[in-house]
C-alpha atoms as a PDB file:
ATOM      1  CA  UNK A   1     -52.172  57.208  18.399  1.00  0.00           C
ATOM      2  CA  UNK A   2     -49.847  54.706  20.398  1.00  0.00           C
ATOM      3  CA  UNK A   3     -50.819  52.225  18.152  1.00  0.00           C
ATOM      4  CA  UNK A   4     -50.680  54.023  14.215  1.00  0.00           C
ATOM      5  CA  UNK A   5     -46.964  55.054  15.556  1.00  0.00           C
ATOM      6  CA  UNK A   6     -45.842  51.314  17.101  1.00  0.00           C
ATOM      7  CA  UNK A   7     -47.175  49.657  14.074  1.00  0.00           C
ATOM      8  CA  UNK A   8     -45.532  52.030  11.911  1.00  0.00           C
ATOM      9  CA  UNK A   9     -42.448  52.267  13.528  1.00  0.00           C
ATOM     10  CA  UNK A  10     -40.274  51.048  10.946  1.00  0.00           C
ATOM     11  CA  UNK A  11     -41.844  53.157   7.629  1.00  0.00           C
ATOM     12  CA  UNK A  12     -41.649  56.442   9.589  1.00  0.00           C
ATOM     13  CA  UNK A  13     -38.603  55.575  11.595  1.00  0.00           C
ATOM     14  CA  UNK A  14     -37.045  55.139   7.410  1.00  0.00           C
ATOM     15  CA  UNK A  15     -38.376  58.361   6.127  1.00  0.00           C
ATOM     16  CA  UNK A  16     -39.320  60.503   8.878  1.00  0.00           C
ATOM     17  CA  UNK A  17     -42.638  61.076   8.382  1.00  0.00           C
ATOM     18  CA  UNK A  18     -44.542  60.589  11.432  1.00  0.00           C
ATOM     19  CA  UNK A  19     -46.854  63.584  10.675  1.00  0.00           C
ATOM     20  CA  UNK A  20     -48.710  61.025   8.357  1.00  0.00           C
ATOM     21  CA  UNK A  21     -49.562  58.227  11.133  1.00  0.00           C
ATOM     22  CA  UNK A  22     -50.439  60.990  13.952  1.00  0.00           C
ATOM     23  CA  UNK A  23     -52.427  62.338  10.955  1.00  0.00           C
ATOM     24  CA  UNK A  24     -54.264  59.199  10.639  1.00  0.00           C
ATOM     25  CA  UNK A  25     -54.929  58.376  13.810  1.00  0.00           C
ATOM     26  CA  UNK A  26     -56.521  61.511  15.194  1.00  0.00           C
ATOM     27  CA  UNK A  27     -59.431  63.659  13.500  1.00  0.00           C
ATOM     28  CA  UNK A  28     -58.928  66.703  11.968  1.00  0.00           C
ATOM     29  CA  UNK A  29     -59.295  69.499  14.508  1.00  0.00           C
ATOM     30  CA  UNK A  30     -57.129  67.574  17.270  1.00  0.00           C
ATOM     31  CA  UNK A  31     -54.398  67.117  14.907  1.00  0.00           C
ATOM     32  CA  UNK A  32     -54.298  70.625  13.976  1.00  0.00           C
ATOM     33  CA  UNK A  33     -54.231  71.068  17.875  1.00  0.00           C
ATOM     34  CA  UNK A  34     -51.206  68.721  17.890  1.00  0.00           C
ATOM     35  CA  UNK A  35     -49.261  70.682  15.126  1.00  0.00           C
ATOM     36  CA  UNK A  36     -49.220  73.938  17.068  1.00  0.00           C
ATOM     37  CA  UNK A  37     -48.265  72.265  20.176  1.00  0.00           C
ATOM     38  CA  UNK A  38     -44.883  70.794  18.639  1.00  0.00           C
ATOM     39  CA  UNK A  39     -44.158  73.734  16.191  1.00  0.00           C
ATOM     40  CA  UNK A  40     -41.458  74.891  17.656  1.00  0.00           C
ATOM     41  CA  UNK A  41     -40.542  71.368  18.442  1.00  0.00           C
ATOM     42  CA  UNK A  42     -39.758  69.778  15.446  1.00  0.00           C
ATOM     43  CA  UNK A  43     -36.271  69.762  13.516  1.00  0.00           C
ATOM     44  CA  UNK A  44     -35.201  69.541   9.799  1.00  0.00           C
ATOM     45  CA  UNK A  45     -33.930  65.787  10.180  1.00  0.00           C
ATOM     46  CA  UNK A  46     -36.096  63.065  11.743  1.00  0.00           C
ATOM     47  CA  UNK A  47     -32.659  62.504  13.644  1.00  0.00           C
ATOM     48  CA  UNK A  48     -32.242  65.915  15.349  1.00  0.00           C
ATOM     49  CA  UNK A  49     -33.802  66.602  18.213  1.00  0.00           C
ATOM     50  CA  UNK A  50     -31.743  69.656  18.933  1.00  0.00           C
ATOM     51  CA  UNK A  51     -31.374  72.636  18.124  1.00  0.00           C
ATOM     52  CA  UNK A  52     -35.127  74.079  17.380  1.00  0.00           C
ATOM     53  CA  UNK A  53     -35.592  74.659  13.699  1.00  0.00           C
ATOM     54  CA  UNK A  54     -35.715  78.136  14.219  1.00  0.00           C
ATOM     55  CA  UNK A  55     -33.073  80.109  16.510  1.00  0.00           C
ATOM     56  CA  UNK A  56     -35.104  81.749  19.532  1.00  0.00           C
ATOM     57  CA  UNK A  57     -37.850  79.289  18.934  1.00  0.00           C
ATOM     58  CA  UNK A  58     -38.768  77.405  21.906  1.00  0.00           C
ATOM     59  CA  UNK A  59     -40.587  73.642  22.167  1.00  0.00           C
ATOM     60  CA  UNK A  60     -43.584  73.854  24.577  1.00  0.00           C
ATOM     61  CA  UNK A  61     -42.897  70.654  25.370  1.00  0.00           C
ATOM     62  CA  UNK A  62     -39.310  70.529  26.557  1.00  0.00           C
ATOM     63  CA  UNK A  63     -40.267  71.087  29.886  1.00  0.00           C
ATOM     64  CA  UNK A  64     -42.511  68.058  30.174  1.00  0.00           C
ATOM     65  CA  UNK A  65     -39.736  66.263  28.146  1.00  0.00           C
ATOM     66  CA  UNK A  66     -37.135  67.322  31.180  1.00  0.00           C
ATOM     67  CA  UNK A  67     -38.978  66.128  33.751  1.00  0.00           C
ATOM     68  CA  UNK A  68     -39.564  62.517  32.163  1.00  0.00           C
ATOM     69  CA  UNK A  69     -35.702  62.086  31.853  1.00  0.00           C
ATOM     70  CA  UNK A  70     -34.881  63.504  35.126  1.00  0.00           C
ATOM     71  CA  UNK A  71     -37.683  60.739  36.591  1.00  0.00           C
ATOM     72  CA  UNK A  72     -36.076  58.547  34.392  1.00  0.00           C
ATOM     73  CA  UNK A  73     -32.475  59.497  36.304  1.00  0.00           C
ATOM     74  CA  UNK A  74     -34.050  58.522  39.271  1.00  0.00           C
ATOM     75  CA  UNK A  75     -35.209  55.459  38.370  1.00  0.00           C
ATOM     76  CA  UNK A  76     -32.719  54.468  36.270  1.00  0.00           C
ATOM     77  CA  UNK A  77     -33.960  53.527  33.190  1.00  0.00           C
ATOM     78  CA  UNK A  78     -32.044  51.653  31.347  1.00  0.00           C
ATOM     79  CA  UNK A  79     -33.892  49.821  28.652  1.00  0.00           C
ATOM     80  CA  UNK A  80     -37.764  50.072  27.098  1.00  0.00           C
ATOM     81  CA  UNK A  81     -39.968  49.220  28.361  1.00  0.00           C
ATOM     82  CA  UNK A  82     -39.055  49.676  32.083  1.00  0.00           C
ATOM     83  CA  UNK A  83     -41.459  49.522  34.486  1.00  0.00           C
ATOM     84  CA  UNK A  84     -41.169  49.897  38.491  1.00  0.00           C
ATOM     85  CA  UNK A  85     -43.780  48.554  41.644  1.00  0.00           C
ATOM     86  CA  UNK A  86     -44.445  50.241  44.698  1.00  0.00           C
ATOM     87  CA  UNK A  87     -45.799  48.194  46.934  1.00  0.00           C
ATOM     88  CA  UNK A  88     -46.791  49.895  50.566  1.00  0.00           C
ATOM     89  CA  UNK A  89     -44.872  52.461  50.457  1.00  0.00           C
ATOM     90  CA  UNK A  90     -41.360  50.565  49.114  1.00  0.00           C
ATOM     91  CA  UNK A  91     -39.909  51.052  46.168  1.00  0.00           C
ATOM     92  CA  UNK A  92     -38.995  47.784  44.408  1.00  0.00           C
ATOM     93  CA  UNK A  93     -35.907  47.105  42.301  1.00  0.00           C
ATOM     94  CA  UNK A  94     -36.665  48.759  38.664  1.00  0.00           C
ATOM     95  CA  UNK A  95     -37.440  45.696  35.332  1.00  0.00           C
ATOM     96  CA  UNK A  96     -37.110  45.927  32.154  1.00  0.00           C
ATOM     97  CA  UNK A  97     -37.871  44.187  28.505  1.00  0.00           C
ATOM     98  CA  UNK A  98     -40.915  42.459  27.197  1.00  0.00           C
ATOM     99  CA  UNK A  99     -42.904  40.368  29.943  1.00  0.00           C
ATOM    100  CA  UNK A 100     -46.396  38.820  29.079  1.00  0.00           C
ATOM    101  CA  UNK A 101     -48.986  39.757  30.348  1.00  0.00           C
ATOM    102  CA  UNK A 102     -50.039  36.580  31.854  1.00  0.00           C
ATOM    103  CA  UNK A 103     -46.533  36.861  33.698  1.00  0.00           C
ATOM    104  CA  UNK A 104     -46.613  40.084  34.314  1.00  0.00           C
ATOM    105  CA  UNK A 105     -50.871  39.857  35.977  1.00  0.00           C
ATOM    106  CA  UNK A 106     -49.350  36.988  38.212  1.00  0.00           C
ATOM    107  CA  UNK A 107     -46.656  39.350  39.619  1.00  0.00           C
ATOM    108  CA  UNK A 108     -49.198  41.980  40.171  1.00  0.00           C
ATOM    109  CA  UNK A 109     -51.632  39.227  42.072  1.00  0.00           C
ATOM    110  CA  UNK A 110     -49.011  37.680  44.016  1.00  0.00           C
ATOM    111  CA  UNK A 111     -47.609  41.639  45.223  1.00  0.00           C
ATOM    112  CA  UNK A 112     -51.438  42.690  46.235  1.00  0.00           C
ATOM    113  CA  UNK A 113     -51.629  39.290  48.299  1.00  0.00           C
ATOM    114  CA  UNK A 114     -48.700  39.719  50.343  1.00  0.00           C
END
């Protein structure tokens, strides 16, 4: 689904319809699945993510949602994507933006050979 929605960013980031690229990238009975989970979730305007559409109703989801920012907090992040190493036990300094893969495999190597 990661995919249908980053390649798609910029058609459903216009008109809001993201229903139609989760819709494509999942089969029938797990996107029915998804719809109930984010009923209560979703918002009149692509651009709203608060209130809930519906006074009272609650998003299943916020709590998950809460504890990704607070981690976030902790981090900080400040940019996407952000990413952070741990390497025995120590916490190094948090990164950010696009880094290759290439790059980002000789990092790794060179941490697990310290």
């Amino acid at each position: 689904m990661d995919t249908a929605l980053y390649e798609n960013v910029r058609a459903w980031g216009a008109d809001g319809n993201i229903q139609k690229y989760v819709a494509s990238a999942l089969n029938p009975a797990d996107f029915k699945r998804v719809q109930k989970i984010v009923a209560g979730c979703l918002t009149q305007t692509p651009q709203e993510f608060r209130p809930p559409l519906q006074a009272g109703q609650v998003c299943s989801l916020d709590a998950f949602i809460n504890q990704d920012i607070a981690l976030g907090k902790q981090v900080p992040v400040q940019a996407t994507p952000t990413y952070v190493f741990t390497k025995r036990g120590q916490r190094l300094a948090p990164g950010s933006g696009f880094v290759s893969w290439p790059l980002m495999k000789q990092f790794i190597d060179s941490l697990l050979t310290q």
